[in-house]
Protein backbone atom coordinates (compact mmCIF):
# COMPACT_ATOMS: atom_id res chain seq x y z
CA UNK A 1 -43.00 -154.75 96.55
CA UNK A 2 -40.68 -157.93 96.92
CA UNK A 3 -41.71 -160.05 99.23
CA UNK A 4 -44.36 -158.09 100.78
CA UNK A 5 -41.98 -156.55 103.13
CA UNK A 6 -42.32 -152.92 101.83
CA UNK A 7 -46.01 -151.18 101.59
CA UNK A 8 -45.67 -147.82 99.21
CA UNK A 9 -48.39 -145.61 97.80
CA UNK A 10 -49.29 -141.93 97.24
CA UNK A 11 -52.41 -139.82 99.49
CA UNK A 12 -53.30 -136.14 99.50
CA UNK A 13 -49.43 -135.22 98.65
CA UNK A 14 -47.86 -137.59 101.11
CA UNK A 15 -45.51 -140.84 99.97
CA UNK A 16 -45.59 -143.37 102.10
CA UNK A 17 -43.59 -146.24 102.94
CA UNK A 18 -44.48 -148.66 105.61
CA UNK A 19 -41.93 -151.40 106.91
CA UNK A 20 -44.32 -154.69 106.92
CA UNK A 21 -42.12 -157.62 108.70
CA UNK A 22 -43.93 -157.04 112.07
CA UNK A 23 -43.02 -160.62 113.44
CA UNK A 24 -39.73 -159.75 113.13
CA UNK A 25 -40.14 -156.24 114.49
CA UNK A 26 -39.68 -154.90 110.46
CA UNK A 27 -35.88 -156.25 110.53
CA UNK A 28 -34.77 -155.30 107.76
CA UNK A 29 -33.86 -157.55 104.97
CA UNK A 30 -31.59 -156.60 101.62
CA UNK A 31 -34.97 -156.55 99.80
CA UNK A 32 -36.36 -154.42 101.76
CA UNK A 33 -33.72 -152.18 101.85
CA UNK A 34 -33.50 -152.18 98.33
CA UNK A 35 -36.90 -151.73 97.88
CA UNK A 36 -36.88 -149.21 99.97
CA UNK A 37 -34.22 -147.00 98.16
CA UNK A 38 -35.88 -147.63 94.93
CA UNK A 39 -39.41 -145.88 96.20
CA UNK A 40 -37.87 -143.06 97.68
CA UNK A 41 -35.47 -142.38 94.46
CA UNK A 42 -39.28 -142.77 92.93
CA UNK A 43 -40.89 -140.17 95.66
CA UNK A 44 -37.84 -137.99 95.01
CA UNK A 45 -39.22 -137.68 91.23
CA UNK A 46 -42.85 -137.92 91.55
CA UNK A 47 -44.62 -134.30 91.73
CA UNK A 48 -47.57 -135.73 93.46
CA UNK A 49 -45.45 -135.86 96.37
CA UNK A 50 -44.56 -133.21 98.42
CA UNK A 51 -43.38 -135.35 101.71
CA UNK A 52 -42.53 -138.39 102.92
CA UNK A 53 -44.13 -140.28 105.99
CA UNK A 54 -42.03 -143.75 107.35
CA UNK A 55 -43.99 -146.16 109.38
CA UNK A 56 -43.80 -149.44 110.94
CA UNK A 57 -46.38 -152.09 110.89
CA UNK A 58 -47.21 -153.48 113.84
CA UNK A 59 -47.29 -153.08 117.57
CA UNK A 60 -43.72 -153.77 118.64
CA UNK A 61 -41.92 -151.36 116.86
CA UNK A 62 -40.49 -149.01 113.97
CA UNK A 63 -38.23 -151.69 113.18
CA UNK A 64 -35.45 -153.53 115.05
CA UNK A 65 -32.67 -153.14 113.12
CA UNK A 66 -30.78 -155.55 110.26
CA UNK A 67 -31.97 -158.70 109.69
CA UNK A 68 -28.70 -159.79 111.31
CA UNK A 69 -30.04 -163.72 111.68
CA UNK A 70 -29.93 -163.61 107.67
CA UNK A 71 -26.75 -162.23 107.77
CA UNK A 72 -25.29 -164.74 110.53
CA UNK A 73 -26.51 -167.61 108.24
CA UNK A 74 -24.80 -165.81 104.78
CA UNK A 75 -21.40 -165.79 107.34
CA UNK A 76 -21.79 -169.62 108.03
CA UNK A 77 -22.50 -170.46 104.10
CA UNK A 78 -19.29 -168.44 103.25
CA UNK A 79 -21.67 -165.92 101.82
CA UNK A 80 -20.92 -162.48 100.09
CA UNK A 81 -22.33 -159.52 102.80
CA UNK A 82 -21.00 -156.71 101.39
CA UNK A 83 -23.81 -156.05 99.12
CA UNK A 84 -26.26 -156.24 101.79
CA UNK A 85 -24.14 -152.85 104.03
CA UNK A 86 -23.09 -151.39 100.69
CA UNK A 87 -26.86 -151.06 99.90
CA UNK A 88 -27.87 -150.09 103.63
CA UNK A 89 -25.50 -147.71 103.95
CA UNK A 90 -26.68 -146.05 100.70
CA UNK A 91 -29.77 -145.97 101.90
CA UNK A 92 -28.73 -143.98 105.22
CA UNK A 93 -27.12 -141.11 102.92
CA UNK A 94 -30.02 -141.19 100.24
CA UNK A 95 -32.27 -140.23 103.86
CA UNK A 96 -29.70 -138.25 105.00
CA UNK A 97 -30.05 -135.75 101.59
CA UNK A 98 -33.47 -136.43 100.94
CA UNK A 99 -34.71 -133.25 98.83
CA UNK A 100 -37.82 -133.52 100.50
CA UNK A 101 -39.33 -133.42 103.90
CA UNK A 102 -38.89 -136.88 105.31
CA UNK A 103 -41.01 -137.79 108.39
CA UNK A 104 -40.23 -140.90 110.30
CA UNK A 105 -42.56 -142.07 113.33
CA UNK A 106 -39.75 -143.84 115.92
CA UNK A 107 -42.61 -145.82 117.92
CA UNK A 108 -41.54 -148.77 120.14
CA UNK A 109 -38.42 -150.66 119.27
CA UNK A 110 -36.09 -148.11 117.29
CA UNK A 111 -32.66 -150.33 117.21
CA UNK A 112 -29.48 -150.18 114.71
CA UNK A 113 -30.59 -150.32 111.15
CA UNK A 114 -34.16 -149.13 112.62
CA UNK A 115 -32.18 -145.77 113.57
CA UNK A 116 -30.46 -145.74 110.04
CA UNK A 117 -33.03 -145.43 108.39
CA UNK A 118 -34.68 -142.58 110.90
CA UNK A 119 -32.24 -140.71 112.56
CA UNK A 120 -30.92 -139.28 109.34
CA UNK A 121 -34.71 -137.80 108.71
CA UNK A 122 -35.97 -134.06 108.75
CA UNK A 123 -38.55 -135.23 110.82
CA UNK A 124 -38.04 -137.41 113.40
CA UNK A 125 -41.31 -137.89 115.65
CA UNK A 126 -41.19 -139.90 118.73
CA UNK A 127 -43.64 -141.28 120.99
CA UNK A 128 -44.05 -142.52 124.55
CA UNK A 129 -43.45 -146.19 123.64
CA UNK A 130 -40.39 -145.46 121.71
CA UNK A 131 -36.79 -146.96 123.01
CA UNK A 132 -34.14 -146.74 120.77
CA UNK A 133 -30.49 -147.81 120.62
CA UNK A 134 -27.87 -149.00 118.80
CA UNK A 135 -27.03 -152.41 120.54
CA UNK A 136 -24.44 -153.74 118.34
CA UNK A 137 -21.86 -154.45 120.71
CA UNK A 138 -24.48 -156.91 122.15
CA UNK A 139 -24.11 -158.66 118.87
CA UNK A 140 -20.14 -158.24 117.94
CA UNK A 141 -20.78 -155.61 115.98
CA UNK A 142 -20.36 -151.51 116.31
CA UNK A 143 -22.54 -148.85 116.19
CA UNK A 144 -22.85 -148.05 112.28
CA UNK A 145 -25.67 -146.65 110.04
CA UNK A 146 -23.66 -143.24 110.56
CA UNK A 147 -25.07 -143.15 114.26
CA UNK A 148 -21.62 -142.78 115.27
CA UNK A 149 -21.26 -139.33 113.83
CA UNK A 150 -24.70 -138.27 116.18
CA UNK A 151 -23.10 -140.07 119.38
CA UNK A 152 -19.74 -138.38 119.14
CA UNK A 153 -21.25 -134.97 119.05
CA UNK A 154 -23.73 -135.69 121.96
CA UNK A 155 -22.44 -133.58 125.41
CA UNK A 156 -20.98 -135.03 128.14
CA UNK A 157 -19.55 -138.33 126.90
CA UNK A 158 -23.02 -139.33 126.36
CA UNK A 159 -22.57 -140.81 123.28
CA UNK A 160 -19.76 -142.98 124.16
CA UNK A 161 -21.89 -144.25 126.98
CA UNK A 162 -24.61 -145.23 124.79
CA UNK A 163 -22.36 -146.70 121.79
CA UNK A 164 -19.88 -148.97 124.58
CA UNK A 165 -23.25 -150.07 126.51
CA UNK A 166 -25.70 -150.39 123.65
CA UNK A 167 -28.53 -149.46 126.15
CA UNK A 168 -31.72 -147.83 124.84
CA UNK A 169 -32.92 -144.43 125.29
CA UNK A 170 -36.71 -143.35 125.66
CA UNK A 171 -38.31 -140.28 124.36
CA UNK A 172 -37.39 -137.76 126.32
CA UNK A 173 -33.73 -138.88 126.43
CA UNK A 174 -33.98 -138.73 122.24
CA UNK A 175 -35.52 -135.15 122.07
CA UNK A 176 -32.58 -133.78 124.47
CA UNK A 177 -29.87 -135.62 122.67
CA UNK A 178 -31.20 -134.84 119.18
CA UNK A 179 -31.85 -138.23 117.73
CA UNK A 180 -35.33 -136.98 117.90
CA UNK A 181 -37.60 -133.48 116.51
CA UNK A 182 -40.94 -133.92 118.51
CA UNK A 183 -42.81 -135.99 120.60
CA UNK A 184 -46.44 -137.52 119.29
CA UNK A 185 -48.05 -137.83 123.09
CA UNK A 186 -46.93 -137.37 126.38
CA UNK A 187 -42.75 -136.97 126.73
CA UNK A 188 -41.04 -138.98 129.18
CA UNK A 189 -38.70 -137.64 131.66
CA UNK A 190 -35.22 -137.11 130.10
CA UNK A 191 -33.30 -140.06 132.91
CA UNK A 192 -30.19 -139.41 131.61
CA UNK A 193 -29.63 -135.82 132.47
CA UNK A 194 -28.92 -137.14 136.11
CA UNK A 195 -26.60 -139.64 135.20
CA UNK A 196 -24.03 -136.86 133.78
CA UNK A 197 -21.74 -136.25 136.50
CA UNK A 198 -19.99 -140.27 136.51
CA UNK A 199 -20.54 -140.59 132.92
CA UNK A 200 -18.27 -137.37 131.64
CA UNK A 201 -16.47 -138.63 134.34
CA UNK A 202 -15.70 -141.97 133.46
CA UNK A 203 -15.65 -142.24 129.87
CA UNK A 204 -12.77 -139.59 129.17
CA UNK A 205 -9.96 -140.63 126.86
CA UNK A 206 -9.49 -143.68 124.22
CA UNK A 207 -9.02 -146.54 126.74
CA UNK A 208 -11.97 -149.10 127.08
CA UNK A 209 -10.15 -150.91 129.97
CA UNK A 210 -9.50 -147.20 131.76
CA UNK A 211 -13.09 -146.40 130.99
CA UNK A 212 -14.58 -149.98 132.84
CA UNK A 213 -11.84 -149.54 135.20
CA UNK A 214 -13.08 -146.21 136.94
CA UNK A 215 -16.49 -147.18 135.99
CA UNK A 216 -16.06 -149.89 138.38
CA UNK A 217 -14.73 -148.34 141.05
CA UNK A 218 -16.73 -144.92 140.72
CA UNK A 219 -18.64 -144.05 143.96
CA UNK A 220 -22.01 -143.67 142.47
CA UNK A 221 -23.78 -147.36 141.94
CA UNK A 222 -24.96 -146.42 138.54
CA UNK A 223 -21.48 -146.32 137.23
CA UNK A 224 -20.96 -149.55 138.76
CA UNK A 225 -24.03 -151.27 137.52
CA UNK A 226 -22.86 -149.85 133.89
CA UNK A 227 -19.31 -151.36 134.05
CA UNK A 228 -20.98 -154.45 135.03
CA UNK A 229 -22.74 -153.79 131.61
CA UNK A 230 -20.02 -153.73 129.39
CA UNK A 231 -17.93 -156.20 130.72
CA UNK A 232 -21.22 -158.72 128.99
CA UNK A 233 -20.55 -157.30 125.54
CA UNK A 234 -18.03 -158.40 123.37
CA UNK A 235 -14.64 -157.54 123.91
CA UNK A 236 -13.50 -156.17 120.87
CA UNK A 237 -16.90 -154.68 119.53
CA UNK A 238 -16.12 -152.10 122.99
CA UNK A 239 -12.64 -151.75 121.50
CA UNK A 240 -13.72 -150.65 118.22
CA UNK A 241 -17.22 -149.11 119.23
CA UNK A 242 -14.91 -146.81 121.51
CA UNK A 243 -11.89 -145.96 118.82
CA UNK A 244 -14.97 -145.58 115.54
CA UNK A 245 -16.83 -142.82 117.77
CA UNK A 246 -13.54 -141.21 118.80
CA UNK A 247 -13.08 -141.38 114.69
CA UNK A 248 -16.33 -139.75 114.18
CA UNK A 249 -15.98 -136.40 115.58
CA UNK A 250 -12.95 -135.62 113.61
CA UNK A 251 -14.73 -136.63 110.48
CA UNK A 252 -16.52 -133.63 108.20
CA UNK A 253 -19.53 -135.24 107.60
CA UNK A 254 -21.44 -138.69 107.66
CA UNK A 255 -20.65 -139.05 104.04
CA UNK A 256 -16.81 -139.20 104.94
CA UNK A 257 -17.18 -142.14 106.99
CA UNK A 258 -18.52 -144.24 104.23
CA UNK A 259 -15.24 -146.14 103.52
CA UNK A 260 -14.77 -146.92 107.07
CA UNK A 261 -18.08 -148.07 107.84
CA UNK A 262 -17.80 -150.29 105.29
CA UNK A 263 -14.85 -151.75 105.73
CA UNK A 264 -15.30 -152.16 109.92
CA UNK A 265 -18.76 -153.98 108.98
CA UNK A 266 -16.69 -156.07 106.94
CA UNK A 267 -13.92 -157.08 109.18
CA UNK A 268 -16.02 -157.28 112.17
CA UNK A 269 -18.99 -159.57 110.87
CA UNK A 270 -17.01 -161.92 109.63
CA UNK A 271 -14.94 -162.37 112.72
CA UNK A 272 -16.40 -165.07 114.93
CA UNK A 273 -17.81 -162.60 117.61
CA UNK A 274 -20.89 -161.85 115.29
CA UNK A 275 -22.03 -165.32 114.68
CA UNK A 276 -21.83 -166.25 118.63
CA UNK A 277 -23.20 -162.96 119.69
CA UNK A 278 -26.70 -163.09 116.84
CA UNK A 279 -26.46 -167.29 118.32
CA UNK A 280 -26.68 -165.78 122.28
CA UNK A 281 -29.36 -162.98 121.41
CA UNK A 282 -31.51 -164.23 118.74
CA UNK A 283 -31.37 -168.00 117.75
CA UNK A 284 -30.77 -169.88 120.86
CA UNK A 285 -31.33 -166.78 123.38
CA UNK A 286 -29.20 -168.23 126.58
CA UNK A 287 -27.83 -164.73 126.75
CA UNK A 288 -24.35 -166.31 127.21
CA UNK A 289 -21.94 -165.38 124.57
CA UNK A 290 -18.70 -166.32 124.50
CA UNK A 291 -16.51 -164.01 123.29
CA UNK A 292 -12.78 -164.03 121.44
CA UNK A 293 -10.82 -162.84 123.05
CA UNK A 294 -13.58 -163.04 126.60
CA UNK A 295 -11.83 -160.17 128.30
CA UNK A 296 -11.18 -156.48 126.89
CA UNK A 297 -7.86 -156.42 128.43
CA UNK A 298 -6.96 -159.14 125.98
CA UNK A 299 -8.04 -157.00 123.08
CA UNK A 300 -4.97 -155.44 121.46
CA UNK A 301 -4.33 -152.11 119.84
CA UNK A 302 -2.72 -153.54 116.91
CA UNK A 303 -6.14 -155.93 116.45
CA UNK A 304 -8.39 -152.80 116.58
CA UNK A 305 -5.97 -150.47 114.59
CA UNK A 306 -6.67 -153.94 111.50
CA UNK A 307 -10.56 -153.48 111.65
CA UNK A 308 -10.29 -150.04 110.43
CA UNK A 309 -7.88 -151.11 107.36
């Protein structure tokens, strides 16, 4: 496979695919997403296979999402990107209608493009390593891949928590809120069952700056811990994280939110949130973005109304 970033082959009925960038926690690359859409599409054909099975290599993780450091240096060459979520995104709905069983082991890191290409599965097992998330307002981006559709039909404002924060869930968590089928091992304790109460609470309605706001002054110290939270991600990623999940559970299906996932991935990478925030986490990692604008109040309806086209 190109690049030796993709391991396929066929045993005893089962396809398999194995992500193979373990240094970089399997982030995936447009090869390997490409690569990967081309063996499946094969798998889909071939009647010596009767299911799938995903793996990661290595210890880490399943894989940690898009290789967004690629895609922060294709932004600073005045690169094309579309190609790269056109292709992803394909890939997502391709798992999403797989005509066969499709088993994905989540272990360890689980992040953005990692869930993509998992969460959509028939089978989706777990284990007591696994923490997954979709962190992209860490990064300037939003929660895409289609997660957005599973977060806005979690209970309890969940979902909304989890896309504005970007925090990771383990595997007990996943089970309960369905991003997960079964557990491989021992199943942690489902933490955020407790947390309920100040999170339907708090993150009513389509206002980030309400939401902070009586996150910050909520009684119970998680709440406050968690405004604390967001106020470190970027400003408008919140904004738009917030309005493309309130989006979501209007839409029909995942496959209806195609055109918009597109076309927020391409307004928001190439504003100059995404190249700071991949700088802060991943290239020079002093956790100190700075954002534009640096506050959500400053973040206009009329800016977040243009990401969406």
């Amino acid at each position: 496979m190109p690049d030796g970033t993709i391991d396929a082959w066929v045993a005893d009925g089962v396809g398999h695919v194995q992500l193979n960038r373990p240094k970089a926690i399997n982030a995936l690359s447009l090869g390997m997403l490409a690569a990967m859409r081309r063996v499946l599409d094969d798998f889909a054909e071939d009647p010596r296979v009767c299911r799938v099975d995903v793996t990661g290599a290595g210890e880490r993780g399943f894989c940690s999402g898009a290789d967004v450091r690629w895609l922060r240096e294709q932004v600073l060459a005045g690169a094309d990107t579309d190609e790269f979520f056109e292709t992803e995104y394909a890939l997502n709905l391709c798992i999403l209608n797989y005509p066969k069983p499709y088993r994905v082991w989540m272990t360890g890191i689980t992040m953005g493009g990692g869930l993509g290409v998992s969460m959509h599965g028939s089978d989706r097992v777990v284990t007591p390593t696994s923490e997954l998330a979709m962190p992209e307002t860490q990064i300037g981006l939003f929660p895409d891949v289609f997660a957005r559709w599973h977060l806005s039909r979690m209970p309890h404002e969940l979902g909304t928590h989890l896309a504005l924060t970007g925090l990771s869930v383990r595997a007990g968590d996943a089970l309960w809120l369905r991003l997960a089928d079964r557990c491989d091992g021992e199943i942690p304790s489902a933490d955020l069952v407790a947390e309920i109460p100040w999170i339907q609470e708090c993150y009513a309605g389509a206002d980030a700056v309400e939401i902070v706001g009586r996150l910050a002054e909520h009684s119970n110290p998680a709440a406050r811990e968690t405004a604390a939270v967001i106020r470190t991600r970027c400003p408008m990623s919140v904004a738009v994280a917030l309005e493309a999940v309130r989006r979501a559970a209007l839409a029909p299906s995942p496959e209806a939110l195609l055109d918009e996932e597109l076309r927020l991935a391409r307004a928001l990478v190439h504003r100059p949130d995404f190249v700071e925030g991949v700088r802060a986490q991943l290239v020079d990692k002093d956790r100190s973005p700075r954002w534009t604008p640096a506050r959500l109040e400053d973040v206009t309806a009329e800016e977040v109304a243009a990401c969406f086209g």
